[in-house]
C-alpha atoms as a PDB file:
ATOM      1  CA  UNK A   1      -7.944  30.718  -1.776  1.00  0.00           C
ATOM      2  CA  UNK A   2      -5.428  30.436  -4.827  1.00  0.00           C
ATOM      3  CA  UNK A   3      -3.643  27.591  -5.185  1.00  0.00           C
ATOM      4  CA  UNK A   4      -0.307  27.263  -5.015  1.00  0.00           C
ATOM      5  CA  UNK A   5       2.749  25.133  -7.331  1.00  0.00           C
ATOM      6  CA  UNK A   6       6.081  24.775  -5.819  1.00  0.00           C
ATOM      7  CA  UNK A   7       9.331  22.667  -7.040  1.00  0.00           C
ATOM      8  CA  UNK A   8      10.523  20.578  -4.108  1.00  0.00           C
ATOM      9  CA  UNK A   9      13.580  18.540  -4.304  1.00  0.00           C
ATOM     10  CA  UNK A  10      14.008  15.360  -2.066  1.00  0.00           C
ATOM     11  CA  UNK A  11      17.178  14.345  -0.646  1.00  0.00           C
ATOM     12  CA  UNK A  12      17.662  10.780   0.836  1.00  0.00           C
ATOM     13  CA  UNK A  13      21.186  10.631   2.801  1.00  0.00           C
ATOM     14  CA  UNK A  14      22.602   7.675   4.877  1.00  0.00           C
ATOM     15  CA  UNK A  15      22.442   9.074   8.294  1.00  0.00           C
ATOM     16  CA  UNK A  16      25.873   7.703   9.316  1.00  0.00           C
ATOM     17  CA  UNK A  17      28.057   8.882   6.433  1.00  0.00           C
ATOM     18  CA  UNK A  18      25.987  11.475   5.193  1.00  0.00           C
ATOM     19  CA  UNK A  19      26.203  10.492   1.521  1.00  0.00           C
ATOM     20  CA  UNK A  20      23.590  10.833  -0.922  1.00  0.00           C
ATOM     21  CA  UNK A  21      21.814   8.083  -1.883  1.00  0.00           C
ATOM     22  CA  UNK A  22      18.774   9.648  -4.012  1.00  0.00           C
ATOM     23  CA  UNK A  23      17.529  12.862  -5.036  1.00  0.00           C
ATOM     24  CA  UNK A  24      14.517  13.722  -7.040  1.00  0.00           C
ATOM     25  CA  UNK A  25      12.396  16.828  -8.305  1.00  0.00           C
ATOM     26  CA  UNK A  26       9.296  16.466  -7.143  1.00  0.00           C
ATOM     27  CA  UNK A  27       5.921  19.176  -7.912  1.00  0.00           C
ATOM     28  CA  UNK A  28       3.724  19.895  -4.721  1.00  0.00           C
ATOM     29  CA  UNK A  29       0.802  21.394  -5.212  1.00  0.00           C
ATOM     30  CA  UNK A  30      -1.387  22.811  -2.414  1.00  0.00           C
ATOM     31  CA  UNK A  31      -5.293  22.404  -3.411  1.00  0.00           C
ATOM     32  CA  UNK A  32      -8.018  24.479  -2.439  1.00  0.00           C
ATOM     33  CA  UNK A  33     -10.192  21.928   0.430  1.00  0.00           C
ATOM     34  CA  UNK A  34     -11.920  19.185  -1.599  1.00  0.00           C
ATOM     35  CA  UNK A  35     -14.482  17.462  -0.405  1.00  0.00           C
ATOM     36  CA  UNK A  36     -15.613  13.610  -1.156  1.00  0.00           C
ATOM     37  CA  UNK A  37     -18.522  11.944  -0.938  1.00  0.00           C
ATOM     38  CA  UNK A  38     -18.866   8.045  -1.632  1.00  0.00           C
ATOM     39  CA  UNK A  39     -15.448   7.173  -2.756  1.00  0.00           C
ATOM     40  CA  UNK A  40     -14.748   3.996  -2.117  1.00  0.00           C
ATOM     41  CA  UNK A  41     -11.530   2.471  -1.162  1.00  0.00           C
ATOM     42  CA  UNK A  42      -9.547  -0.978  -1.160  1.00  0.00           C
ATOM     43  CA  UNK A  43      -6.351  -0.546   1.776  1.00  0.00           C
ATOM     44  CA  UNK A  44      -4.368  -3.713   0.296  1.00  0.00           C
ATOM     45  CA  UNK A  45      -1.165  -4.639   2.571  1.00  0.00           C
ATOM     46  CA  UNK A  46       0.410  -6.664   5.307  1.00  0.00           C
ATOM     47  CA  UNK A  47       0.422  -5.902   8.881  1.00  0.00           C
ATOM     48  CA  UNK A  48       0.572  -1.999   8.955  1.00  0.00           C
ATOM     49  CA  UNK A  49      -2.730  -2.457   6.855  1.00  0.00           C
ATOM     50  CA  UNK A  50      -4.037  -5.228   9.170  1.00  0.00           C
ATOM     51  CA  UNK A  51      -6.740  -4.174  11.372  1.00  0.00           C
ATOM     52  CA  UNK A  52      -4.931  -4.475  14.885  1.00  0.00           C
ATOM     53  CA  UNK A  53      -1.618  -2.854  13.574  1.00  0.00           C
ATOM     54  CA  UNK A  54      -1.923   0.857  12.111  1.00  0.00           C
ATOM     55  CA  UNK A  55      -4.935   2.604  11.894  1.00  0.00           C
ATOM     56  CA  UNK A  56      -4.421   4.663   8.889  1.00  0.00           C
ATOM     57  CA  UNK A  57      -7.283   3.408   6.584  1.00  0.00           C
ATOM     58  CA  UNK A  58      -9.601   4.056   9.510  1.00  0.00           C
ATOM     59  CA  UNK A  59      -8.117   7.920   9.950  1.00  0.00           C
ATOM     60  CA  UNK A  60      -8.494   8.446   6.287  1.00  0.00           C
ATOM     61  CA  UNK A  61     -11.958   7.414   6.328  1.00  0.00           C
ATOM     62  CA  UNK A  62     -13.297   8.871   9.307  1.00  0.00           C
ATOM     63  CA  UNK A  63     -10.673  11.799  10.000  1.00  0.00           C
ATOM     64  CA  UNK A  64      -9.718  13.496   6.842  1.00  0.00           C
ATOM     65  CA  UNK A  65     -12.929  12.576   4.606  1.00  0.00           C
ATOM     66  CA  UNK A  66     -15.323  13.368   7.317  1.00  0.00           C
ATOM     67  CA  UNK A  67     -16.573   9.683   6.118  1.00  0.00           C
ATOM     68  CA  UNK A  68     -16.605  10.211   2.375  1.00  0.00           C
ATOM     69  CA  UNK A  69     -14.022   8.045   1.694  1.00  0.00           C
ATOM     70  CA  UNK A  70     -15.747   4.421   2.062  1.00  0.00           C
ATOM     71  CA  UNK A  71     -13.453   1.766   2.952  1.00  0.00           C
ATOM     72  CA  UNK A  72     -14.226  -1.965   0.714  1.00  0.00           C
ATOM     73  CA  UNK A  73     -12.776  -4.954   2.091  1.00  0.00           C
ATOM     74  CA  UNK A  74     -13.415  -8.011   3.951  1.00  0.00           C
ATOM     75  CA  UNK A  75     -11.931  -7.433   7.242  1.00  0.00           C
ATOM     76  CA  UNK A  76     -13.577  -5.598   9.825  1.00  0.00           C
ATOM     77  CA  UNK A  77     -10.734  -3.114  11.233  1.00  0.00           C
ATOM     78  CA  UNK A  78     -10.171  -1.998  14.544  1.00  0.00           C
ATOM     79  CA  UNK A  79     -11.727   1.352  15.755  1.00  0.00           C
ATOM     80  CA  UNK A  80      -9.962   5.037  16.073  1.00  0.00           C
ATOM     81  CA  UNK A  81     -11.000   6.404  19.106  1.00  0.00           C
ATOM     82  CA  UNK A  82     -12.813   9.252  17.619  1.00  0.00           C
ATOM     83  CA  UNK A  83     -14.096   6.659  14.933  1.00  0.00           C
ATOM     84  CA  UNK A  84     -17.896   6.720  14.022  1.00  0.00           C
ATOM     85  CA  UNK A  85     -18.581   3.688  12.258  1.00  0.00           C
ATOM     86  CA  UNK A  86     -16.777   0.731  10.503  1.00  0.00           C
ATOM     87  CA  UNK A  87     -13.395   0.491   8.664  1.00  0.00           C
ATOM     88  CA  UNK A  88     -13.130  -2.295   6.449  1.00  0.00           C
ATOM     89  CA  UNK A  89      -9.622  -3.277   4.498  1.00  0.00           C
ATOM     90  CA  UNK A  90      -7.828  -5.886   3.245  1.00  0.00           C
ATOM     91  CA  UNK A  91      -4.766  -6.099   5.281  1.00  0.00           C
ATOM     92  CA  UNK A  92      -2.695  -9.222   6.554  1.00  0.00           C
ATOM     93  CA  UNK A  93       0.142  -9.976   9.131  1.00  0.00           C
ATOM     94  CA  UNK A  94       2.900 -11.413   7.276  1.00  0.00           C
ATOM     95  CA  UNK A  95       1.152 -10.884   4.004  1.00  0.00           C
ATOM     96  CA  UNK A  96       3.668  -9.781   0.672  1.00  0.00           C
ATOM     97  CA  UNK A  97       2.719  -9.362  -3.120  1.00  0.00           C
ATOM     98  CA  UNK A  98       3.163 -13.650  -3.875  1.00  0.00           C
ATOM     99  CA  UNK A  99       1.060 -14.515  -1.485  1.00  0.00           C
ATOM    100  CA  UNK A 100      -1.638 -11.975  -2.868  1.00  0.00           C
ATOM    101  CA  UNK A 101      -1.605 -13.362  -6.309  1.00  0.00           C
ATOM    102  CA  UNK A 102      -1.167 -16.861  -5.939  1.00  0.00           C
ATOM    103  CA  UNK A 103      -1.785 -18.186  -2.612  1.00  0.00           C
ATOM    104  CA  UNK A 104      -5.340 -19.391  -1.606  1.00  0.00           C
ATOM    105  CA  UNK A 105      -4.297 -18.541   2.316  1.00  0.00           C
ATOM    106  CA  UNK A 106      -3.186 -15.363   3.295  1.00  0.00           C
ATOM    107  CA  UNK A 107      -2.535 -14.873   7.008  1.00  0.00           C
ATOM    108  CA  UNK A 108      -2.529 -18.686   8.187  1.00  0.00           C
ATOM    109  CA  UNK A 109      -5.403 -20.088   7.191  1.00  0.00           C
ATOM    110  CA  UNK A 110      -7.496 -16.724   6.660  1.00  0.00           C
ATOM    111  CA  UNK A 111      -8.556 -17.405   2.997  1.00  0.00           C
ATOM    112  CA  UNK A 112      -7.098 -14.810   0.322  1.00  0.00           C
ATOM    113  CA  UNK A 113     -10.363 -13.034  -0.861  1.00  0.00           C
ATOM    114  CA  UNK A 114      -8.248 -12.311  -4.228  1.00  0.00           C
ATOM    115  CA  UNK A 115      -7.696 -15.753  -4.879  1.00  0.00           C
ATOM    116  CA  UNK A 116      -9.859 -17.225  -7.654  1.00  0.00           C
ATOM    117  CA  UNK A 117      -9.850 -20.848  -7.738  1.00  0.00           C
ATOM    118  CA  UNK A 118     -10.810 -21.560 -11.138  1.00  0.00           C
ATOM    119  CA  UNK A 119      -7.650 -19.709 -12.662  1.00  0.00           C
ATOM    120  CA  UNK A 120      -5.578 -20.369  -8.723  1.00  0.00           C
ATOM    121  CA  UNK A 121      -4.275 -16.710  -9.530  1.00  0.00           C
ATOM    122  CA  UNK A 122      -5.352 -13.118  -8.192  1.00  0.00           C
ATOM    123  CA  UNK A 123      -8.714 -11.912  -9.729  1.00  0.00           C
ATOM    124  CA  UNK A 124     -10.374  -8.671  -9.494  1.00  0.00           C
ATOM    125  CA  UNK A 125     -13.205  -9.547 -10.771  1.00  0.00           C
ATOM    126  CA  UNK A 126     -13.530 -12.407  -9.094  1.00  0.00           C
ATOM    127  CA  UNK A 127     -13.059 -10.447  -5.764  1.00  0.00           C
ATOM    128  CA  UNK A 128     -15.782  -7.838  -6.821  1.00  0.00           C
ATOM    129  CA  UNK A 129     -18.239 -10.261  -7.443  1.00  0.00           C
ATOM    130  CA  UNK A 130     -17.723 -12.340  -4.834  1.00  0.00           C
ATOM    131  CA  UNK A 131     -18.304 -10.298  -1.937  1.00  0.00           C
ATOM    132  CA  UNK A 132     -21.141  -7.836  -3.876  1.00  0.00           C
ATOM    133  CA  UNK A 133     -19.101  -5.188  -3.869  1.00  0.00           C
ATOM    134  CA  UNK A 134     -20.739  -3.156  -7.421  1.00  0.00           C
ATOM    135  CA  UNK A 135     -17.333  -0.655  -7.707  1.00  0.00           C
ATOM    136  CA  UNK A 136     -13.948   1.030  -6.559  1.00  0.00           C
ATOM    137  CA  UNK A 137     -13.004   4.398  -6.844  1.00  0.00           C
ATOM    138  CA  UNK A 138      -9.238   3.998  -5.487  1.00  0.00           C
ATOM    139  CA  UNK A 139      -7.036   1.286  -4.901  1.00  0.00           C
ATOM    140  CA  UNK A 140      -3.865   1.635  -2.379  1.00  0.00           C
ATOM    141  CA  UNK A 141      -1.180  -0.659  -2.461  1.00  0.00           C
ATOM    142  CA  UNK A 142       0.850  -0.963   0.537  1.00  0.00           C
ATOM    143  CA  UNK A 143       3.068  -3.645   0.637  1.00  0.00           C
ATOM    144  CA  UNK A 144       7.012  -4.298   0.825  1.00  0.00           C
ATOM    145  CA  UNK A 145       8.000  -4.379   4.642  1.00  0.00           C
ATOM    146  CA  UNK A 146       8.163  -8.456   3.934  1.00  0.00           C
ATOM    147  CA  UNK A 147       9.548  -7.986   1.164  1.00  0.00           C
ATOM    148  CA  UNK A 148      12.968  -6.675   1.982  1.00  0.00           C
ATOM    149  CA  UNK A 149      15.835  -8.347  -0.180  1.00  0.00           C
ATOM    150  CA  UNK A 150      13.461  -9.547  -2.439  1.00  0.00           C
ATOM    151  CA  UNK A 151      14.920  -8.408  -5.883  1.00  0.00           C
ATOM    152  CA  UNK A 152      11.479  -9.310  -7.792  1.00  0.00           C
ATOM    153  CA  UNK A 153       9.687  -6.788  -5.263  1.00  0.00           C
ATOM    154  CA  UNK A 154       8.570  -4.242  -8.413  1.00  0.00           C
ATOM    155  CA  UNK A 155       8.170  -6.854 -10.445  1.00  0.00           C
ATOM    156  CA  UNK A 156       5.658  -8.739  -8.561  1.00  0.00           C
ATOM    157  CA  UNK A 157       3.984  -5.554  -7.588  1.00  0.00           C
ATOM    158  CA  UNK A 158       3.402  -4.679 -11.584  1.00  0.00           C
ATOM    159  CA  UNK A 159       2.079  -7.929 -11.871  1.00  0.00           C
ATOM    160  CA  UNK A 160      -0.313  -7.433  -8.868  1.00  0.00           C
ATOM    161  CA  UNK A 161      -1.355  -4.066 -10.648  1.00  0.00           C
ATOM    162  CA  UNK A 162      -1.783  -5.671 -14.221  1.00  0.00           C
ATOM    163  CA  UNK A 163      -3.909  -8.097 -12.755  1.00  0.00           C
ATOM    164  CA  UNK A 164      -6.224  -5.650 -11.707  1.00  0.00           C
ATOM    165  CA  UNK A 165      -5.722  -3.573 -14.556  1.00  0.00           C
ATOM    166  CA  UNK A 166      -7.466  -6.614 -15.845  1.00  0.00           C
ATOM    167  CA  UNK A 167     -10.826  -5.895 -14.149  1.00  0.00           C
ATOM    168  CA  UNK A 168     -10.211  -1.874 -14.490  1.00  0.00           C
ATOM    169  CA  UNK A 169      -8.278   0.524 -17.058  1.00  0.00           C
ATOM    170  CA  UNK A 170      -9.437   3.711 -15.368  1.00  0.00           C
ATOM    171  CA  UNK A 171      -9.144   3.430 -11.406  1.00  0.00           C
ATOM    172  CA  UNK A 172      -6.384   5.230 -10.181  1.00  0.00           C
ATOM    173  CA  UNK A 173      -4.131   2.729  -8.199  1.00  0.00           C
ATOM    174  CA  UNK A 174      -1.201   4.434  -5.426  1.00  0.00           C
ATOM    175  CA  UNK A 175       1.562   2.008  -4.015  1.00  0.00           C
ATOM    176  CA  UNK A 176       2.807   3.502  -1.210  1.00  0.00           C
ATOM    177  CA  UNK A 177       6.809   3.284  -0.591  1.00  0.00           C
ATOM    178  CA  UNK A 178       8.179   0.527   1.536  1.00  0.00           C
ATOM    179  CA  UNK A 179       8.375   1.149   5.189  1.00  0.00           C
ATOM    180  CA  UNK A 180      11.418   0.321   7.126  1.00  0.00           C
ATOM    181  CA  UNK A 181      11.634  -2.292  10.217  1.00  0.00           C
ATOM    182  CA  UNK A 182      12.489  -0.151  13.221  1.00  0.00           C
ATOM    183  CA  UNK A 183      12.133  -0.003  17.185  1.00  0.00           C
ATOM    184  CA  UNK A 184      12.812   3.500  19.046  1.00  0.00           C
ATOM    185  CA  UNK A 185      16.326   3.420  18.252  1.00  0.00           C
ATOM    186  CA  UNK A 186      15.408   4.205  14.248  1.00  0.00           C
ATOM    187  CA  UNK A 187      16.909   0.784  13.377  1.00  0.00           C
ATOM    188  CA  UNK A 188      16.707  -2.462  15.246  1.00  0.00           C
ATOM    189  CA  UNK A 189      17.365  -6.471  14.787  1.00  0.00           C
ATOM    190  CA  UNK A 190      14.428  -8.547  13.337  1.00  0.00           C
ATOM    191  CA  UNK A 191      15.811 -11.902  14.765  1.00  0.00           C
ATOM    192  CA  UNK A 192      16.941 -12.474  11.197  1.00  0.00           C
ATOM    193  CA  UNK A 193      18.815  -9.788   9.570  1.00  0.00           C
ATOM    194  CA  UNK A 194      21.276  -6.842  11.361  1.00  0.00           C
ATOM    195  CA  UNK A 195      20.009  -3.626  11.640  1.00  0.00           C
ATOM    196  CA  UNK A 196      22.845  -2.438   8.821  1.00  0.00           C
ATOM    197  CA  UNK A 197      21.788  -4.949   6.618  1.00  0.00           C
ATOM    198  CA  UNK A 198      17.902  -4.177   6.843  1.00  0.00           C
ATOM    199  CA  UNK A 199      19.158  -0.752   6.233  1.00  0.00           C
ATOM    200  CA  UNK A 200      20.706  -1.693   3.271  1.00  0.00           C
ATOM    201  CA  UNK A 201      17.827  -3.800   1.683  1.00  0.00           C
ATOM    202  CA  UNK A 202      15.016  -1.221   2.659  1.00  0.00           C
ATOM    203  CA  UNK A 203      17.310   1.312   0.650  1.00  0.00           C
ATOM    204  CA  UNK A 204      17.980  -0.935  -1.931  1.00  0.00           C
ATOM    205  CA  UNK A 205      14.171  -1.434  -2.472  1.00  0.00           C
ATOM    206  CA  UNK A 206      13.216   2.739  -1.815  1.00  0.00           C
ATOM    207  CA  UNK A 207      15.268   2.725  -5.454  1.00  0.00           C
ATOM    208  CA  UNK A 208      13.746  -0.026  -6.868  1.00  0.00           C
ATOM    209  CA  UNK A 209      10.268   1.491  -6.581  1.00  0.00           C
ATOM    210  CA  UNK A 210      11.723   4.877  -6.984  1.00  0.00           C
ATOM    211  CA  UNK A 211      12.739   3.398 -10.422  1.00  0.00           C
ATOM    212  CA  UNK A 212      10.816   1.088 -10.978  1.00  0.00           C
ATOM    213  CA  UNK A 213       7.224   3.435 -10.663  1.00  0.00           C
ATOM    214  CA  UNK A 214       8.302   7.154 -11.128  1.00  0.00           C
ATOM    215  CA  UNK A 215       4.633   8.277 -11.470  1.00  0.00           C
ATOM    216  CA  UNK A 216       3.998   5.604 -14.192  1.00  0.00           C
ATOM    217  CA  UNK A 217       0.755   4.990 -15.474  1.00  0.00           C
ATOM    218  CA  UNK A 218       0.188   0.955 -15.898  1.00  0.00           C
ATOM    219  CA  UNK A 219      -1.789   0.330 -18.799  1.00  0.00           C
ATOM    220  CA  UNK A 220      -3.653  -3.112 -19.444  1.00  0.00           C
END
């Protein structure tokens, strides 16, 4: 099969007034099937990581890579219920980009595998070592749901990635947009914020990593 280049353009509107709030070019580019074998995976995040919340680290692994994706971590994830085998991950309930680099708990008093204790910061290598685990061939980033409002969201996040830059120039690292807070009705009431103003801080933040990443390779 031939593949195939096509210019997309990606509109983000409010759905109320119907204004524009973004738009960008974007290149798709539909691949002839690839296969994998042995690429291993660290699923970094908070609860839609976490291993009784979404399952998507287990459906990558054992759905679309037909199990050659390999998924590091030290949490043992819930099964799919097609799933052969084990998904492991590092996701936690609650869990946001601070508490990943400087925090020695991470969900209560689950310890923060990242955490090295000599330095009291994040630590790749640190984490490798540790747990025996001899390399990575993809790290995914998906974190920002707790971090709504936060103006120092992309900054902490490029400090998260130069600290594993730190361990690794090479491996390709993806850090997947914010998700919105919502119930059935698209929108909903946390408890703590209005569903308007969520709105408004989970666009405010789409920007900021709109602008703030843009495809940009993070050097050491």
């Amino acid at each position: 099969l031939e593949e195939i280049t096509i210019p997309e353009t990606i509109t983000v509107k409010d759905f109320t007034s119907s204004k524009t709030l973004a738009t960008k070019t974007v290149t798709l580019h539909i691949l002839n099937k690839k296969t994998f074998a042995n690429k291993k995976v660290i699923f970094m995040g908070d609860s839609l990581t976490a291993s009784r919340a979404q399952l998507y680290p287990a459906e990558i692994q054992h759905n679309l890579s037909n199990g050659g994706i390999i998924s590091l971590g030290t949490r043992l994830g819930a099964k799919t219920n097609n799933q052969i085998g084990d998904t492991y991950g590092e996701g936690y309930n609650g869990a946001y980009t601070k508490k990943f680099l400087q925090n020695s708990t991470i969900e209560g008093s689950t310890p923060n595998p990242f955490y090295n204790p000599s330095t009291q910061y994040f630590d790749m290598n640190y984490y490798m070592t540790n747990n025996g685990f001899d390399k990575v061939d993809c790290i995914m980033i998906n974190l920002g749901a707790n971090m709504l409002g936060n103006g120092n969201a992309v900054t902490e996040l490029k400090e998260l990635i130069r600290c594993i830059r730190l361990y690794s120039t090479d491996v390709p690292i993806i850090v997947s947009m914010a998700v919105g807070i919502s119930g059935q009705d698209g929108w909903r009431d946390n408890g703590t914020m209005t569903s308007l103003t969520m709105q408004r801080h989970w666009r405010n933040q789409l920007k900021s990593y709109i602008t703030g990443f843009d495809n940009e390779q993070l050097s050491k």
